[in-house]
C-alpha atoms as a PDB file:
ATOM      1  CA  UNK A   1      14.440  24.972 -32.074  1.00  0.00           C
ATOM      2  CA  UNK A   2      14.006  23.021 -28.933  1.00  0.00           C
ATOM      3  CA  UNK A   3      14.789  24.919 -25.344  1.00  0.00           C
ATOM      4  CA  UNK A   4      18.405  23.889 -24.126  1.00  0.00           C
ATOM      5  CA  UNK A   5      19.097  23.564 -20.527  1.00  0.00           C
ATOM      6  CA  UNK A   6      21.946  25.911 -20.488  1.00  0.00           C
ATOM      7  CA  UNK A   7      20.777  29.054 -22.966  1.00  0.00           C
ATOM      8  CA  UNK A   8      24.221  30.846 -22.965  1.00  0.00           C
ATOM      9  CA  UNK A   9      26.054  27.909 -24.145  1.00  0.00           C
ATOM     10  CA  UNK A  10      26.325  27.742 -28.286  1.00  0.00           C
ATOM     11  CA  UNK A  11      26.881  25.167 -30.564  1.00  0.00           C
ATOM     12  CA  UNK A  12      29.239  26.593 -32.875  1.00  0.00           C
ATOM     13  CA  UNK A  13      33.042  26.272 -32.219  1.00  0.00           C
ATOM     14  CA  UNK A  14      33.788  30.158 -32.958  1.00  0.00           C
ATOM     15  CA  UNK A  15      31.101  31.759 -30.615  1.00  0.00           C
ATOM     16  CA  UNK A  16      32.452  29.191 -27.323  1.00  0.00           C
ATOM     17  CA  UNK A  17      36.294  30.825 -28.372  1.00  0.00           C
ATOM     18  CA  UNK A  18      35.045  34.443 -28.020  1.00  0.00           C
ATOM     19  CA  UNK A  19      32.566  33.377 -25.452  1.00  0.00           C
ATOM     20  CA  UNK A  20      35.098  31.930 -22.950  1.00  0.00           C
ATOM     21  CA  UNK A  21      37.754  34.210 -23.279  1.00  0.00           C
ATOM     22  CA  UNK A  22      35.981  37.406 -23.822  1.00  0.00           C
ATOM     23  CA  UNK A  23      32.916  36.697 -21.289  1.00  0.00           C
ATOM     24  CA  UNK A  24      32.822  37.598 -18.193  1.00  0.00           C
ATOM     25  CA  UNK A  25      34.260  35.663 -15.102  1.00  0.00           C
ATOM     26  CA  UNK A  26      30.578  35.384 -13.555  1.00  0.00           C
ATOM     27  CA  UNK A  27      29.057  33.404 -16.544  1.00  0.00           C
ATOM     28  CA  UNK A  28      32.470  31.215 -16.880  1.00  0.00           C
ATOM     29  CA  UNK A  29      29.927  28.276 -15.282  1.00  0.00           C
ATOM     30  CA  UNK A  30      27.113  28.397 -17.827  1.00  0.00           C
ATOM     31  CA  UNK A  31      30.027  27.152 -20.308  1.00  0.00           C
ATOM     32  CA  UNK A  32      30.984  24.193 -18.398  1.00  0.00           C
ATOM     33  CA  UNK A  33      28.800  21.443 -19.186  1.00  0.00           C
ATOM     34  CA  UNK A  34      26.752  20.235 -15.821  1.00  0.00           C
ATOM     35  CA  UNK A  35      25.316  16.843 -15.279  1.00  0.00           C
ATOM     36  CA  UNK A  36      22.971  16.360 -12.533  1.00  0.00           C
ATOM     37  CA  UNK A  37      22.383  13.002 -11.262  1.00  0.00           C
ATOM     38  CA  UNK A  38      19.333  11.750  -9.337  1.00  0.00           C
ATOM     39  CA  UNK A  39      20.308  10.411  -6.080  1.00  0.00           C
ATOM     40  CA  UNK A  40      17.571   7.637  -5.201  1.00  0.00           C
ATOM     41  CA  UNK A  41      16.637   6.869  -1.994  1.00  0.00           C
ATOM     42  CA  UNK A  42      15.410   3.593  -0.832  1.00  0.00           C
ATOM     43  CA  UNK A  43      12.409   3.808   2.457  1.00  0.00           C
ATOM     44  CA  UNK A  44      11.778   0.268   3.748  1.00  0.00           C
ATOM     45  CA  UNK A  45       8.292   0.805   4.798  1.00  0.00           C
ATOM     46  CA  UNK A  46       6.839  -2.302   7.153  1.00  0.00           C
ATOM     47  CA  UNK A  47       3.451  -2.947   7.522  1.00  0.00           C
ATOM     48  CA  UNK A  48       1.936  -1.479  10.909  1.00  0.00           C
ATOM     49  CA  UNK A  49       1.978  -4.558  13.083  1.00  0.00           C
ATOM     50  CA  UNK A  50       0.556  -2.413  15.803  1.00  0.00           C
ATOM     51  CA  UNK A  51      -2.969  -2.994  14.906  1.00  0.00           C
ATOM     52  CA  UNK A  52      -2.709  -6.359  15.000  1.00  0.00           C
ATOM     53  CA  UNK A  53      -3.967  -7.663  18.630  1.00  0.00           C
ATOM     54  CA  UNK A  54      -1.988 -10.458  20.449  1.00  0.00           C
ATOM     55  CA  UNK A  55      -4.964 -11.013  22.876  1.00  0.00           C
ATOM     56  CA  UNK A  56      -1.676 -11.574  25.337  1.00  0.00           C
ATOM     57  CA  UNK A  57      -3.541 -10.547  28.564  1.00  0.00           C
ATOM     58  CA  UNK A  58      -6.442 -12.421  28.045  1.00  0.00           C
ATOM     59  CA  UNK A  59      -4.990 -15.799  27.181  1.00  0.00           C
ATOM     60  CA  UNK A  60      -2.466 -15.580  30.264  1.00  0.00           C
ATOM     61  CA  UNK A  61      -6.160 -14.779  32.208  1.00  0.00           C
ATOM     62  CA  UNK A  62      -7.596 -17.752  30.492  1.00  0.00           C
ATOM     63  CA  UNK A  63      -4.717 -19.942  31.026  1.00  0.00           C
ATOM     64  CA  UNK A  64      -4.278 -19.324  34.963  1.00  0.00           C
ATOM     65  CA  UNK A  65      -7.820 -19.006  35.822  1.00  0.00           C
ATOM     66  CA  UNK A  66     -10.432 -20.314  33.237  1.00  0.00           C
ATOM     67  CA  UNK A  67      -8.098 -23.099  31.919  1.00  0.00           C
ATOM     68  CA  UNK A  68     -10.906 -25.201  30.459  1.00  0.00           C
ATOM     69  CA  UNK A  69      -9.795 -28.627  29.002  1.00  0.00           C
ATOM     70  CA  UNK A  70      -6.830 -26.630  28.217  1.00  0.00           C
ATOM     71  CA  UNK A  71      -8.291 -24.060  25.791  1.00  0.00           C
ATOM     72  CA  UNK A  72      -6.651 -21.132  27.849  1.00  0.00           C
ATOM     73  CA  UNK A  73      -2.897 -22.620  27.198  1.00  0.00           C
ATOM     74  CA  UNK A  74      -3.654 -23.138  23.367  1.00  0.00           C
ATOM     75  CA  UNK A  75      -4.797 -19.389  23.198  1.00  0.00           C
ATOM     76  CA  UNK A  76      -1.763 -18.569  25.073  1.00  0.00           C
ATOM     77  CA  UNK A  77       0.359 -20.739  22.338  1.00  0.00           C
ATOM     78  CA  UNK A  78      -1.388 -18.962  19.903  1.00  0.00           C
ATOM     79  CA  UNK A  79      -0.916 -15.033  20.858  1.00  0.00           C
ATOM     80  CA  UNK A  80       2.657 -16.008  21.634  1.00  0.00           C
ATOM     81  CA  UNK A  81       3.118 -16.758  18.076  1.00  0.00           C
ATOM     82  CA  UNK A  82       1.107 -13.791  17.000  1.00  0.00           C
ATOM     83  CA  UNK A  83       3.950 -11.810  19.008  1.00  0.00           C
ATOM     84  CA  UNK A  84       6.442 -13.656  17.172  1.00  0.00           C
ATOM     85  CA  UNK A  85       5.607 -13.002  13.575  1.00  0.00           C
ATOM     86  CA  UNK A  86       5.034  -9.466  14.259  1.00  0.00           C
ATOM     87  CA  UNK A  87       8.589  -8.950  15.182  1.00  0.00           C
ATOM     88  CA  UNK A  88       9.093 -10.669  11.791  1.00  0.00           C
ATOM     89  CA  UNK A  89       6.696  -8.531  10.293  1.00  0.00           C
ATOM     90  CA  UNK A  90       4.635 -11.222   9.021  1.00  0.00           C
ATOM     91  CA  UNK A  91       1.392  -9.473   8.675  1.00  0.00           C
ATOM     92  CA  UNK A  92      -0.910 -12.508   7.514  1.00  0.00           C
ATOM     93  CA  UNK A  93       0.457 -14.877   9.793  1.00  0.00           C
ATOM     94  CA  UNK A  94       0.060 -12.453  12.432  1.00  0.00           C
ATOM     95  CA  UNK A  95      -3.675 -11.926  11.724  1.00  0.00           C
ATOM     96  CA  UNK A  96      -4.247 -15.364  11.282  1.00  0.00           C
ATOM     97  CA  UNK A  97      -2.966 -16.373  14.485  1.00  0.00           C
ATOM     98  CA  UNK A  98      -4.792 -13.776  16.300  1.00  0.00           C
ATOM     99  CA  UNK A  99      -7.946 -14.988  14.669  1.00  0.00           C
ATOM    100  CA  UNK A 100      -7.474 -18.452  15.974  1.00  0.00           C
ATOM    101  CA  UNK A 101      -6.096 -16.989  19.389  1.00  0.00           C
ATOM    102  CA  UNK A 102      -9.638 -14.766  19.933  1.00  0.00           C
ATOM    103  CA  UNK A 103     -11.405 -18.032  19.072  1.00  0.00           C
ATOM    104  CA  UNK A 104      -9.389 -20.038  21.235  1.00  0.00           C
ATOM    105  CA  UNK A 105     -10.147 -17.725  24.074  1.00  0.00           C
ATOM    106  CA  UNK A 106     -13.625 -17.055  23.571  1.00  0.00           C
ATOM    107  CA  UNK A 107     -14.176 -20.845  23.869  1.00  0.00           C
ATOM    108  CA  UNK A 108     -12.230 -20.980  26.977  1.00  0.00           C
ATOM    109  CA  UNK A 109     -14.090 -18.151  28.593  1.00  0.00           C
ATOM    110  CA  UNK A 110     -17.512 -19.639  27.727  1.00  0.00           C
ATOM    111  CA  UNK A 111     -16.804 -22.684  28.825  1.00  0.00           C
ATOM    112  CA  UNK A 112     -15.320 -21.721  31.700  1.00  0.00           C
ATOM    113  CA  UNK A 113     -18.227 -19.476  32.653  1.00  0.00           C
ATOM    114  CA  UNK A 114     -20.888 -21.948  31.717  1.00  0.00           C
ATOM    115  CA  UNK A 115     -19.337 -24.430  34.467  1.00  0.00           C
ATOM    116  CA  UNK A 116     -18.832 -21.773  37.067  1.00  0.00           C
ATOM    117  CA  UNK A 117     -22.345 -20.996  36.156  1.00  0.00           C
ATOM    118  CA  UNK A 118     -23.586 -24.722  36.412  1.00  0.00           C
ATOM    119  CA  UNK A 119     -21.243 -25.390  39.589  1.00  0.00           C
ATOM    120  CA  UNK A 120     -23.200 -22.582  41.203  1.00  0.00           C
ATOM    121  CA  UNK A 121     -26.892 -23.821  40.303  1.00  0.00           C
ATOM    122  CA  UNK A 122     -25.975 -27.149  41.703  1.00  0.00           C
ATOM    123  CA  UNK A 123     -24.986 -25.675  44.862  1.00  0.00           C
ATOM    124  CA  UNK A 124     -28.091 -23.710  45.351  1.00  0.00           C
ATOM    125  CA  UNK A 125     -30.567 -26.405  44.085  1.00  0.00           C
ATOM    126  CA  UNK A 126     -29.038 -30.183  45.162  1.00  0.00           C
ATOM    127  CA  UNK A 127     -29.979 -33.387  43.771  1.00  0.00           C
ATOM    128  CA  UNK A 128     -31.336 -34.860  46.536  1.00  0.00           C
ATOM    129  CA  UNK A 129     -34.760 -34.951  45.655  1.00  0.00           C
ATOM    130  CA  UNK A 130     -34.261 -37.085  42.191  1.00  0.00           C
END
């Protein structure tokens, strides 16, 4: 015999006629047939587009100071639209532009650095005797 969910409650017609009118009050809600239902709940969960790095800081740097054939306004084109698809919460875009923002900026900040670098060695050493 397989276990029933409600073990008071019979089967027969005869035994649920003395049952509910000679039981007791108490048990009156064993007889009652219960369904249960299983509320769902639905949890959005985003990906964390807090990890992802904009590199916001560094391209406005880049862009004011070290603006090198204008590498520092594409990496500032760049981590703007990194800040755009994370409010979208489009993770791979985000990383991708992020990527090419970093590069974008490393280039400008080399370059940069190699012509302050080279602007500075011609100043201390002229031309003048070639």
């Amino acid at each position: 015999m397989a276990p029933t969910l409600f073990p008071m409650e019979s089967k027969s017609s005869k035994t649920d006629s003395v049952r509910v009118a000679g039981g007791p009050q108490a048990c009156k809600h064993l007889a009652e047939k219960k369904t249960m239902t299983n509320p769902t709940t639905v949890i959005e969960v985003y990906p964390d587009t807090t990890e992802v790095n904009d590199y916001y800081l560094w391209s406005i740097f880049n862009f004011v100071y070290l603006n090198f054939c204008c590498l520092g306004f594409i990496a500032l084109a760049y981590s703007l639209k990194v800040r755009d698809k994370k409010l979208v919460n489009d993770l791979n875009g985000a990383v991708e532009d992020a990527k090419t923002a970093r590069l974008f900026n490393i280039a400008s900040s080399a370059l940069a650095a190699s012509g302050l670098v080279l602007v500075f060695i011609f100043l201390r050493y002229p031309l003048t005797d070639y």
